[in-house]
N, C-alpha and C. Protein backbone atom coordinates (compact mmCIF):
# COMPACT_ATOMS: atom_id res chain seq x y z
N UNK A 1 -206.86 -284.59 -68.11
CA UNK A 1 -206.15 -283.92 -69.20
C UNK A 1 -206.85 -282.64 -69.63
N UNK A 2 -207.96 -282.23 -68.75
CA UNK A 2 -208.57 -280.77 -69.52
C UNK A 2 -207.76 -279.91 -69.17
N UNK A 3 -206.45 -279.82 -68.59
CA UNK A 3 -205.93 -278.20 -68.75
C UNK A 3 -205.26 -278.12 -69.71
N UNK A 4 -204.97 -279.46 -71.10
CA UNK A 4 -204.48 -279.26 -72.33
C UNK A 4 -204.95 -278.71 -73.27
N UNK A 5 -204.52 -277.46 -73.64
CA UNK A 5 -205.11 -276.92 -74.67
C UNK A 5 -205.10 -277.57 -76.01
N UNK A 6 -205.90 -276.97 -76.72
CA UNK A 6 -206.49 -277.48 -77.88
C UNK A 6 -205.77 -276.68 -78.71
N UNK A 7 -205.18 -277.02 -80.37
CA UNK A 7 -204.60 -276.45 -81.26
C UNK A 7 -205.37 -274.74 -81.19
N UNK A 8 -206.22 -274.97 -81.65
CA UNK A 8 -207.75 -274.12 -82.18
C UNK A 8 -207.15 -272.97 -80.27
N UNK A 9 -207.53 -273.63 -79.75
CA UNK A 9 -207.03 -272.73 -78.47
C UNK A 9 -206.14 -272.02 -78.57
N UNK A 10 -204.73 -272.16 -78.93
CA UNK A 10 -203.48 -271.85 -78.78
C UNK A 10 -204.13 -270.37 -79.83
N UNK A 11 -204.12 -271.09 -81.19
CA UNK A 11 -204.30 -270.25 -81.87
C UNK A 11 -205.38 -268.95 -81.52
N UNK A 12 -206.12 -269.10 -80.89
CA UNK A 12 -206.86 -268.07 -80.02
C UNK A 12 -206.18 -266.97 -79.22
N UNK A 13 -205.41 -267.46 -78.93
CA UNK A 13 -204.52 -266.37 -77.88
C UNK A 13 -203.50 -265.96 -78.79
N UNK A 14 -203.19 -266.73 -79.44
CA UNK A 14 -202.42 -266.00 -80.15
C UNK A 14 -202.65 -264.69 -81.23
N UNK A 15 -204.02 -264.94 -81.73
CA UNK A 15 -205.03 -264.31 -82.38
C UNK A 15 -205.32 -262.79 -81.38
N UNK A 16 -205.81 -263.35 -80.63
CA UNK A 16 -205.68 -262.24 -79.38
C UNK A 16 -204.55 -261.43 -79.08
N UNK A 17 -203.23 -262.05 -79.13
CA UNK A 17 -202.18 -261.11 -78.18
C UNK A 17 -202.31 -260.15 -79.71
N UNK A 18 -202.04 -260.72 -80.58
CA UNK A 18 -201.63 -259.81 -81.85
C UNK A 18 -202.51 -258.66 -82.13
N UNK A 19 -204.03 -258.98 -81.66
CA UNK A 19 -204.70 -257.64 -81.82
C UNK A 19 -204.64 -256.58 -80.97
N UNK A 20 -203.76 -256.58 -80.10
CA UNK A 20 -203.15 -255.78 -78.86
C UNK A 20 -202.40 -254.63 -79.77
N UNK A 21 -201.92 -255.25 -80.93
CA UNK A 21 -200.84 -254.07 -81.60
C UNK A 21 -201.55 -253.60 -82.67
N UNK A 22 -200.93 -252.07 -82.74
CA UNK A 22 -202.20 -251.32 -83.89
C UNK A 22 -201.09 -251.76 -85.26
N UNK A 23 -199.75 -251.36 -85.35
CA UNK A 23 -198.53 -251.15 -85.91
C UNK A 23 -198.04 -252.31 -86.16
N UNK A 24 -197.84 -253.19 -87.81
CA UNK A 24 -196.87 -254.02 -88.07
C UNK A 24 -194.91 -254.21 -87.08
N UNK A 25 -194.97 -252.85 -87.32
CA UNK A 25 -193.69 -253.08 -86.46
C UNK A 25 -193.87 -253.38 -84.87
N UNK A 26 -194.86 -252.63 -84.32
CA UNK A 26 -194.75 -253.56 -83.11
C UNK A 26 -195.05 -255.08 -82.83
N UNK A 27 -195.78 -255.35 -83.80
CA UNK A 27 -196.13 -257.33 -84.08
C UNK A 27 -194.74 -257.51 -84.31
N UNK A 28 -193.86 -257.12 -85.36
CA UNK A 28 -192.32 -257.98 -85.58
C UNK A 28 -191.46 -257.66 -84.14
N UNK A 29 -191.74 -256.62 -83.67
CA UNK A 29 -191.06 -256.64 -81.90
C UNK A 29 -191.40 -257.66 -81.45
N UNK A 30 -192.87 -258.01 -81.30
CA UNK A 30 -193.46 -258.60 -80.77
C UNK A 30 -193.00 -260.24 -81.03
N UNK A 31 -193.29 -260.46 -82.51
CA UNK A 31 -192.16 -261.78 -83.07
C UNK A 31 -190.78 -261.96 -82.78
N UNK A 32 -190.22 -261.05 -82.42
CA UNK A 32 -188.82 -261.10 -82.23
C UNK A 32 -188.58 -261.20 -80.73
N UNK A 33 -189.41 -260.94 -79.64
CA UNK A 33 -189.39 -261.23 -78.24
C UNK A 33 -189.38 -262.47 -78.11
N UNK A 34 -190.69 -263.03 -79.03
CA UNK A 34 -191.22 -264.57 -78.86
C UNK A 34 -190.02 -265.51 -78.75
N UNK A 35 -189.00 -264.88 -80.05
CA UNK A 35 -188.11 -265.77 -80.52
C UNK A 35 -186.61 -266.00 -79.59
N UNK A 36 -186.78 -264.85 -79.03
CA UNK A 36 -185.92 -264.41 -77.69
C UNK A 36 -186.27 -265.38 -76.38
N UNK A 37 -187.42 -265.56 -76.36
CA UNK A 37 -187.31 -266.44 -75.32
C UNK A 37 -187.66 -268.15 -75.66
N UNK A 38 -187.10 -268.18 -76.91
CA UNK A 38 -187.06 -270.11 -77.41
C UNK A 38 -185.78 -270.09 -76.51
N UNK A 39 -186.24 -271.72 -75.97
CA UNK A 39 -184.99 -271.91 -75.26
C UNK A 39 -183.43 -272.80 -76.22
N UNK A 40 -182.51 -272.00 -76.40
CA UNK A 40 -181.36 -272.61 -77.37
C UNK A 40 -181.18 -274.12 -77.69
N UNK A 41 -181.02 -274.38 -78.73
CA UNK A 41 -181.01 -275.92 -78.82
C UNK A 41 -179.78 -276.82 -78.83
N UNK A 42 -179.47 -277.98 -78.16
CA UNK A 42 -178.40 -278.39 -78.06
C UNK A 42 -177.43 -278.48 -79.03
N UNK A 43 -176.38 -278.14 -78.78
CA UNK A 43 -175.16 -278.11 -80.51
C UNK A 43 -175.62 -279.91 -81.22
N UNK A 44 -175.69 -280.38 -80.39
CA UNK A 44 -175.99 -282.02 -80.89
C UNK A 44 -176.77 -281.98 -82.17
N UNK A 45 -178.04 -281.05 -82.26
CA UNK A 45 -178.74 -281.19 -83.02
C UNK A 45 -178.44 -280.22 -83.79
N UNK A 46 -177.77 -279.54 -83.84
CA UNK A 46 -177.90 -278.50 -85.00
C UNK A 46 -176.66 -279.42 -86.27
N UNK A 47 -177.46 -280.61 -86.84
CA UNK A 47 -176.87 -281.26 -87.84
C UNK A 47 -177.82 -281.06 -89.34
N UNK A 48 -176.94 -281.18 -90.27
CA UNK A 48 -177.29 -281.10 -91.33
C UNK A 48 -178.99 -281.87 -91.75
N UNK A 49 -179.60 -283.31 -91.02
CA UNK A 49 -180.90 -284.18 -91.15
C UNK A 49 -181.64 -283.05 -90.80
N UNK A 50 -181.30 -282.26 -89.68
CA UNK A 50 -182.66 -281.35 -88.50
C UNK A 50 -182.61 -279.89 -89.80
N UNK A 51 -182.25 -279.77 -90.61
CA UNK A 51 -182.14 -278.60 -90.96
C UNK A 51 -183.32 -278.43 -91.79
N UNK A 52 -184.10 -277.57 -91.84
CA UNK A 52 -185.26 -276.88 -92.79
C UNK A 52 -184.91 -276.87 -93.93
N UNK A 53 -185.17 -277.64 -94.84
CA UNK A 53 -185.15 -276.99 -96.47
C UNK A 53 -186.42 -275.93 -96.47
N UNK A 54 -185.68 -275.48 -97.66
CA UNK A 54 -187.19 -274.47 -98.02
C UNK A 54 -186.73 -272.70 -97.74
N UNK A 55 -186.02 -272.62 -96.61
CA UNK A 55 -186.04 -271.85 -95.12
C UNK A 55 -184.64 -270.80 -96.20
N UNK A 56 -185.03 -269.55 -96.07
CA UNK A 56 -183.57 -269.26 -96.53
C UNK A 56 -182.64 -268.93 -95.36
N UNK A 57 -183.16 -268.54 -94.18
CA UNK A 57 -182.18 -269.08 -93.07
C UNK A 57 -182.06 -270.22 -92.44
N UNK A 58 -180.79 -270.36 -91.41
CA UNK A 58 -180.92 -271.62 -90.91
C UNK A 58 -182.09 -271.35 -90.07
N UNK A 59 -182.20 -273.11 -90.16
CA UNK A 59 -183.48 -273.52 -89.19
C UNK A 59 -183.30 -274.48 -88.52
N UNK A 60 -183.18 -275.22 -87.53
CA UNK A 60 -182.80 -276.64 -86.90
C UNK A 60 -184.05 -276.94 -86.95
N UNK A 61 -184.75 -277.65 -86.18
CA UNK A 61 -186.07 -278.56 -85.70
C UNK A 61 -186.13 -279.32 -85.61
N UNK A 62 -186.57 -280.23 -84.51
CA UNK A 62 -186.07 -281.51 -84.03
C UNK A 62 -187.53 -281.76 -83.11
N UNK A 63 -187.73 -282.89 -83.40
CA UNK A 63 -189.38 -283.74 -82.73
C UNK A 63 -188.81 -284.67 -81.67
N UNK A 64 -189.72 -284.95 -80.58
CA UNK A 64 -189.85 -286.03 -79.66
C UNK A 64 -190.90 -286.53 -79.75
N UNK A 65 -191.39 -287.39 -79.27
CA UNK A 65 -192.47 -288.57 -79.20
C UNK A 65 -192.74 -289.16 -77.81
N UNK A 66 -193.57 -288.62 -76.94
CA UNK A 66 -193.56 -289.13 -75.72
C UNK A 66 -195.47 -289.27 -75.50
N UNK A 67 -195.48 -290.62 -74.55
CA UNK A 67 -197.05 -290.19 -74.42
C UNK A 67 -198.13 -289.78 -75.21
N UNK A 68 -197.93 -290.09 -76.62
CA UNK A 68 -198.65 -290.07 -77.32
C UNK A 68 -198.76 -288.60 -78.04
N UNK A 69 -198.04 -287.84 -77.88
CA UNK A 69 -197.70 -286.49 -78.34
C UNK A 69 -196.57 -286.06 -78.59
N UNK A 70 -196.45 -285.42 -79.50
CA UNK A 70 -195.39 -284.66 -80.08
C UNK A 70 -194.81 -283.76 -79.47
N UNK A 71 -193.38 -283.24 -79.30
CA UNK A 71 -192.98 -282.13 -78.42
C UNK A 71 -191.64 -281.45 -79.62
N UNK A 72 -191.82 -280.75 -79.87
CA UNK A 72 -190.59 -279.65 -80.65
C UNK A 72 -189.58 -278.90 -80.10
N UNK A 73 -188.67 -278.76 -80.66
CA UNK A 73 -187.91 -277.59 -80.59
C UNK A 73 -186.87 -277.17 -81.83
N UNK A 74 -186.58 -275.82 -81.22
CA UNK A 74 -185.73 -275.61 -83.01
C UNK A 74 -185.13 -274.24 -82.51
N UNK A 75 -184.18 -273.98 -83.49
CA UNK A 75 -183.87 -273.01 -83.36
C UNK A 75 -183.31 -272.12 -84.83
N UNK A 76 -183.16 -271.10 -84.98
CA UNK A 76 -182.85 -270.51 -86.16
C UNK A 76 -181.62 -269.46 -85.89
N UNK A 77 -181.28 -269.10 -86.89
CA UNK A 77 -180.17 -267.67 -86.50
C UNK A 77 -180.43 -266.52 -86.79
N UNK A 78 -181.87 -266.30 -87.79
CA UNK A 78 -182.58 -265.50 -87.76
C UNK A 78 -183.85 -265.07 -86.91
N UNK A 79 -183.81 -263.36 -86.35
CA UNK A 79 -184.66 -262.78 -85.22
C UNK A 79 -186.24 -263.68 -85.50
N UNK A 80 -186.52 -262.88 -86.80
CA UNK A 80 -187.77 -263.39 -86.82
C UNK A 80 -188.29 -264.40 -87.01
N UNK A 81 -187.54 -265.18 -87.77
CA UNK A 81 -187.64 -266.51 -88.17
C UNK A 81 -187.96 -267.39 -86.66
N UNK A 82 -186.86 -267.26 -85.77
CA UNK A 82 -187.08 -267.86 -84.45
C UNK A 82 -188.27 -267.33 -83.59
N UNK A 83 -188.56 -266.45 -83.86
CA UNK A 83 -189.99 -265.83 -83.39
C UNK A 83 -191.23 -266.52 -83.93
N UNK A 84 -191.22 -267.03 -85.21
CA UNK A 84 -192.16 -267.58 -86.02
C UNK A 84 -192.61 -268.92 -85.57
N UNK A 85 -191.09 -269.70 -85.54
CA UNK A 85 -191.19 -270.75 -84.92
C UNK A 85 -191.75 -271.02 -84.03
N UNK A 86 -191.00 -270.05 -82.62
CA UNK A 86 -191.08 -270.26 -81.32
C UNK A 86 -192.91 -270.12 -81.40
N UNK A 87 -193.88 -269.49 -81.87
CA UNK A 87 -194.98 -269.44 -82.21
C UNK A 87 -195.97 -270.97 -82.73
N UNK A 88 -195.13 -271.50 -83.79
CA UNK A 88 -195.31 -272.69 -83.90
C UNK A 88 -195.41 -273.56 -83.28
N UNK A 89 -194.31 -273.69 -82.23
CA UNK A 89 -193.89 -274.32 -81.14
C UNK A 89 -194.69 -274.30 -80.20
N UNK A 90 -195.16 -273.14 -80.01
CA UNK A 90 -196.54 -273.03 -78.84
C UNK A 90 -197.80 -273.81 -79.34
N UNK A 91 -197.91 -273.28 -80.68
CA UNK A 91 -199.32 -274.03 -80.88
C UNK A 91 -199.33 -275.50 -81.40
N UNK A 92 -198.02 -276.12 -81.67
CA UNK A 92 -198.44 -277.80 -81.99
C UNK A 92 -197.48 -278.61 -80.73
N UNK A 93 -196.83 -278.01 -80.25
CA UNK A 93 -195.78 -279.08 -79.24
C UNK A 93 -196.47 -279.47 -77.85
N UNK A 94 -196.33 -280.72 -77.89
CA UNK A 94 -197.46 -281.06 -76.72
C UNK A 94 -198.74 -281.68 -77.26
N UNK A 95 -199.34 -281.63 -79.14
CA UNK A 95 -200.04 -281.90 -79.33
C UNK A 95 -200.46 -283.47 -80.14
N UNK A 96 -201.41 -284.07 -80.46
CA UNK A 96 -201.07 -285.50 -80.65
C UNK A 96 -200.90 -285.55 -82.48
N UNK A 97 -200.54 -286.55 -82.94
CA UNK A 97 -200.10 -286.48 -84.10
C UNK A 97 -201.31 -286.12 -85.04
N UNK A 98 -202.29 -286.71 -84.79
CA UNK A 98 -203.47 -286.28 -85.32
C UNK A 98 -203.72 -284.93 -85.77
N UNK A 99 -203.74 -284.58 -84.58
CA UNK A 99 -203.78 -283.18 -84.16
C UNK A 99 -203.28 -282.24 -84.79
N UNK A 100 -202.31 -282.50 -85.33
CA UNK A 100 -200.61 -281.81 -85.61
C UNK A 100 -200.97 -281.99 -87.13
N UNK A 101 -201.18 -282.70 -87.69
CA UNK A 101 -201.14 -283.20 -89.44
C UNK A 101 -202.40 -282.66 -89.95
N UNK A 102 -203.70 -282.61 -88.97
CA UNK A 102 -205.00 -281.87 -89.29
C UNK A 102 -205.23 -280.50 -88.96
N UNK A 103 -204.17 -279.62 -88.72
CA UNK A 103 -204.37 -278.75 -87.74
C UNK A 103 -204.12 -277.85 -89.55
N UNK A 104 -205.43 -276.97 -89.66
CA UNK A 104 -205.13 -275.95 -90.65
C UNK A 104 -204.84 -274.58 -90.10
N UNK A 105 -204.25 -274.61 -88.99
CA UNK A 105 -203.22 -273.23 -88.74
C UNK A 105 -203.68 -271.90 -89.03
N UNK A 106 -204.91 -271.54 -88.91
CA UNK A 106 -205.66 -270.49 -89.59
C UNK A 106 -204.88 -269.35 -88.88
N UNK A 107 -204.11 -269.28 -87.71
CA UNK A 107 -203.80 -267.85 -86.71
C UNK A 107 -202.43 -266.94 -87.65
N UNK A 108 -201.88 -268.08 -88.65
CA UNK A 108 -201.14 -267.06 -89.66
C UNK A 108 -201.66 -266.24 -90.50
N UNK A 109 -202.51 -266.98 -91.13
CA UNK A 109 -203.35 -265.96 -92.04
C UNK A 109 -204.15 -264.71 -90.76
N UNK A 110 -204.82 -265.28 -90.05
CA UNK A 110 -205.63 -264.39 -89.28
C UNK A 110 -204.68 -263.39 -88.86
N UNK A 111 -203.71 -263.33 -88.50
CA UNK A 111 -202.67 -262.32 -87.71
C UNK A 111 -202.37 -261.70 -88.79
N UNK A 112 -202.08 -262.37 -90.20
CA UNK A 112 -201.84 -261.25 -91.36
C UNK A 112 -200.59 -261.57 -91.64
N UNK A 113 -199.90 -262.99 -91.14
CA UNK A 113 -198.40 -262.99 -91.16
C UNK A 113 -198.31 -263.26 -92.60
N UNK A 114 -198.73 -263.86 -93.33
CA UNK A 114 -199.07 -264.21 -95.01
C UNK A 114 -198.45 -263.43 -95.65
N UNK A 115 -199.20 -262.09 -95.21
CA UNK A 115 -199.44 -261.08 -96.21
C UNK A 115 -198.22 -259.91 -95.72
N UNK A 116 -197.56 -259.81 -94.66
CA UNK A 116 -196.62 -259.44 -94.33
C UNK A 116 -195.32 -259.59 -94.07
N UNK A 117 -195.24 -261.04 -94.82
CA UNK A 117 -193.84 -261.82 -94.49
C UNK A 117 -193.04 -261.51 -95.73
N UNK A 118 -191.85 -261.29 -96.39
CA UNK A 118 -191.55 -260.93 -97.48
C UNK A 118 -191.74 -262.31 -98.22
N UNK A 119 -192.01 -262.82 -99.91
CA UNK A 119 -192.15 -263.99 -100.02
C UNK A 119 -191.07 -265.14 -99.32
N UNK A 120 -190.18 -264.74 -99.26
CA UNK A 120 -188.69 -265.69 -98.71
C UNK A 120 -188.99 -266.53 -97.67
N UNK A 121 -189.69 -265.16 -96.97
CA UNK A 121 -190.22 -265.76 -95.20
C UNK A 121 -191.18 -266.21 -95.47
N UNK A 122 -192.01 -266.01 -95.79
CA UNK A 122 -193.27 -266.86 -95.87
C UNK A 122 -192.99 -268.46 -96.67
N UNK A 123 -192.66 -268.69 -97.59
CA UNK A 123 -191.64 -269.97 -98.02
C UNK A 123 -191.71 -270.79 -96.97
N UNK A 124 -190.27 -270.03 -96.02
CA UNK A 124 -189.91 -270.63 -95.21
C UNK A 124 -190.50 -270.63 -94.14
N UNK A 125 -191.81 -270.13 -93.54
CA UNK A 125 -192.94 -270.55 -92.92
C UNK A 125 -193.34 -271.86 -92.94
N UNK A 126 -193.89 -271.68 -94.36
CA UNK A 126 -194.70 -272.86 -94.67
C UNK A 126 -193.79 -274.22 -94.76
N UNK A 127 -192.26 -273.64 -94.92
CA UNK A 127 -191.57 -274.85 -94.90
C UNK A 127 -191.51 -275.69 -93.52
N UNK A 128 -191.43 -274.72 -92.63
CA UNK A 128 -191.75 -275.03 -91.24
C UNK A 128 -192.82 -275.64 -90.41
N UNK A 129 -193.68 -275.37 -91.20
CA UNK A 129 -194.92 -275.93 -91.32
C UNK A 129 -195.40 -277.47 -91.35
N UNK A 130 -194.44 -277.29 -92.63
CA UNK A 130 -194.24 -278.81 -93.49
C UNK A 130 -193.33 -279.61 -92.38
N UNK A 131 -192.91 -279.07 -91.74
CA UNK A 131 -191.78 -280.29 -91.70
C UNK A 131 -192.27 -280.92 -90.23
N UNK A 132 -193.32 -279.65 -89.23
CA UNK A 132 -193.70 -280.54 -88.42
C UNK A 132 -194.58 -281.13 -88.70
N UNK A 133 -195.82 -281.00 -89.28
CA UNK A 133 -196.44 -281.90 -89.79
C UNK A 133 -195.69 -283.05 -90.53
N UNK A 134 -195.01 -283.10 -90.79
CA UNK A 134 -194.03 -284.57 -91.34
C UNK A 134 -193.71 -284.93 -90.18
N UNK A 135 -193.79 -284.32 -89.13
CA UNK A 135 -193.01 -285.13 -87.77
C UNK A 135 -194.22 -285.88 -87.47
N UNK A 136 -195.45 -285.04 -87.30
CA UNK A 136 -196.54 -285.58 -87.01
C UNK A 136 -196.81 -286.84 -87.93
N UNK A 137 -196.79 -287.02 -88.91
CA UNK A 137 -197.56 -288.01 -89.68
C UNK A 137 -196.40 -289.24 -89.12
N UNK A 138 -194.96 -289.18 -89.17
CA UNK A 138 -194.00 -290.17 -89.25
C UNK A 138 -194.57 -290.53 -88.11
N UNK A 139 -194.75 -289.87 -86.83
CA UNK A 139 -194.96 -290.27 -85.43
C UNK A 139 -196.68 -291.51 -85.63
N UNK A 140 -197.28 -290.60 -86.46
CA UNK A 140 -198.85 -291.50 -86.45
C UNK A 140 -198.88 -292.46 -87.01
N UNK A 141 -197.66 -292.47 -88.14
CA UNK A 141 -197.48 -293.67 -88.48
C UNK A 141 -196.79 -295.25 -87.85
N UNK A 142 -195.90 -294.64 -87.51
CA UNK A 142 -195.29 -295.16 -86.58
C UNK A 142 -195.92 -296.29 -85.30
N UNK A 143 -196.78 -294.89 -84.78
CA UNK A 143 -198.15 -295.37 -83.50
C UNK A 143 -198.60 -296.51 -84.26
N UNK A 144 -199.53 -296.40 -85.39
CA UNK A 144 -200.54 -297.17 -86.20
C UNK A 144 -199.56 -298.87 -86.33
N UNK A 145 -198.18 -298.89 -86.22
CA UNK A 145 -197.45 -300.16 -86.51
C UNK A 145 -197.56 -300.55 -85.28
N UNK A 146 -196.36 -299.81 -84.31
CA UNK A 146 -196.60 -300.24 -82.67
C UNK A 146 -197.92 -300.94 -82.41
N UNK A 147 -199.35 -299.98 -82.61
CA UNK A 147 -200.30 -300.48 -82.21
C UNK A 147 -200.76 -301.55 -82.66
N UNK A 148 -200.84 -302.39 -83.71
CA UNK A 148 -201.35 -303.45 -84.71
C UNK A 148 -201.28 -304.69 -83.83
């Protein structure tokens, strides 16, 4: 299993690609490519349970549970918003629940997305935030019964 990256990893490169750009607007290009290449999510799920509170756009998001790790996907109807995600998505999907519920996410602040998101978006960041980590904990909880 060592070619699995580590949360802390993800967030590294990601830390990295962003210092590539001198210009806020080329980072939101840059967010808005990301979000361009999430792959669309089935109409199945785009139901009212999967939807983001918090989020002032739509947001779907939807968890799996396989192998002891968590796997995401989601989608939004907003550019950046789905860029944000699709970001998210890189750094916790694939990762174990543990992982996912302890993970303090430092590559938002570090990239500056905090401080550059209008408050709305940032909200709905953190709402996003929230809700996989709720996937994570339901999943660890879950494990912790199975396992007993």
């Amino acid at each position: 299993m060592s070619d699995h990256k580590t949360i802390s990893e993800i967030e590294g490169e990601i830390v990295e690609e962003f210092s590539l750009f001198d210009s806020w607007d080329d980072k939101y290009e840059y967010i808005i490519d990301l979000g361009k290449k999430l792959p669309p999510l089935d109409q199945k799920f785009k139901i009212d349970e999967n939807r983001v509170r918090g989020c002032q756009s739509t947001v779907y998001l939807v968890a799996d549970y396989r192998d002891g790790r968590v796997f995401y996907k989601a989608e939004s109807d907003a550019v950046i918003v789905k860029g944000l995600i699709s970001m998210l998505i890189r750094v916790l999907s694939g990762q174990k629940p543990d992982d996912i519920v302890n993970a303090p996410l430092n590559f938002i602040r570090e990239i500056g997305m905090m401080t550059h998101l209008a408050q709305t978006r940032s909200n709905g960041l953190l709402a996003m935030v929230k809700q996989m980590k709720n996937y994570g904990l339901a999943f660890k909880v879950k494990d912790s019964f199975v396992n007993q």
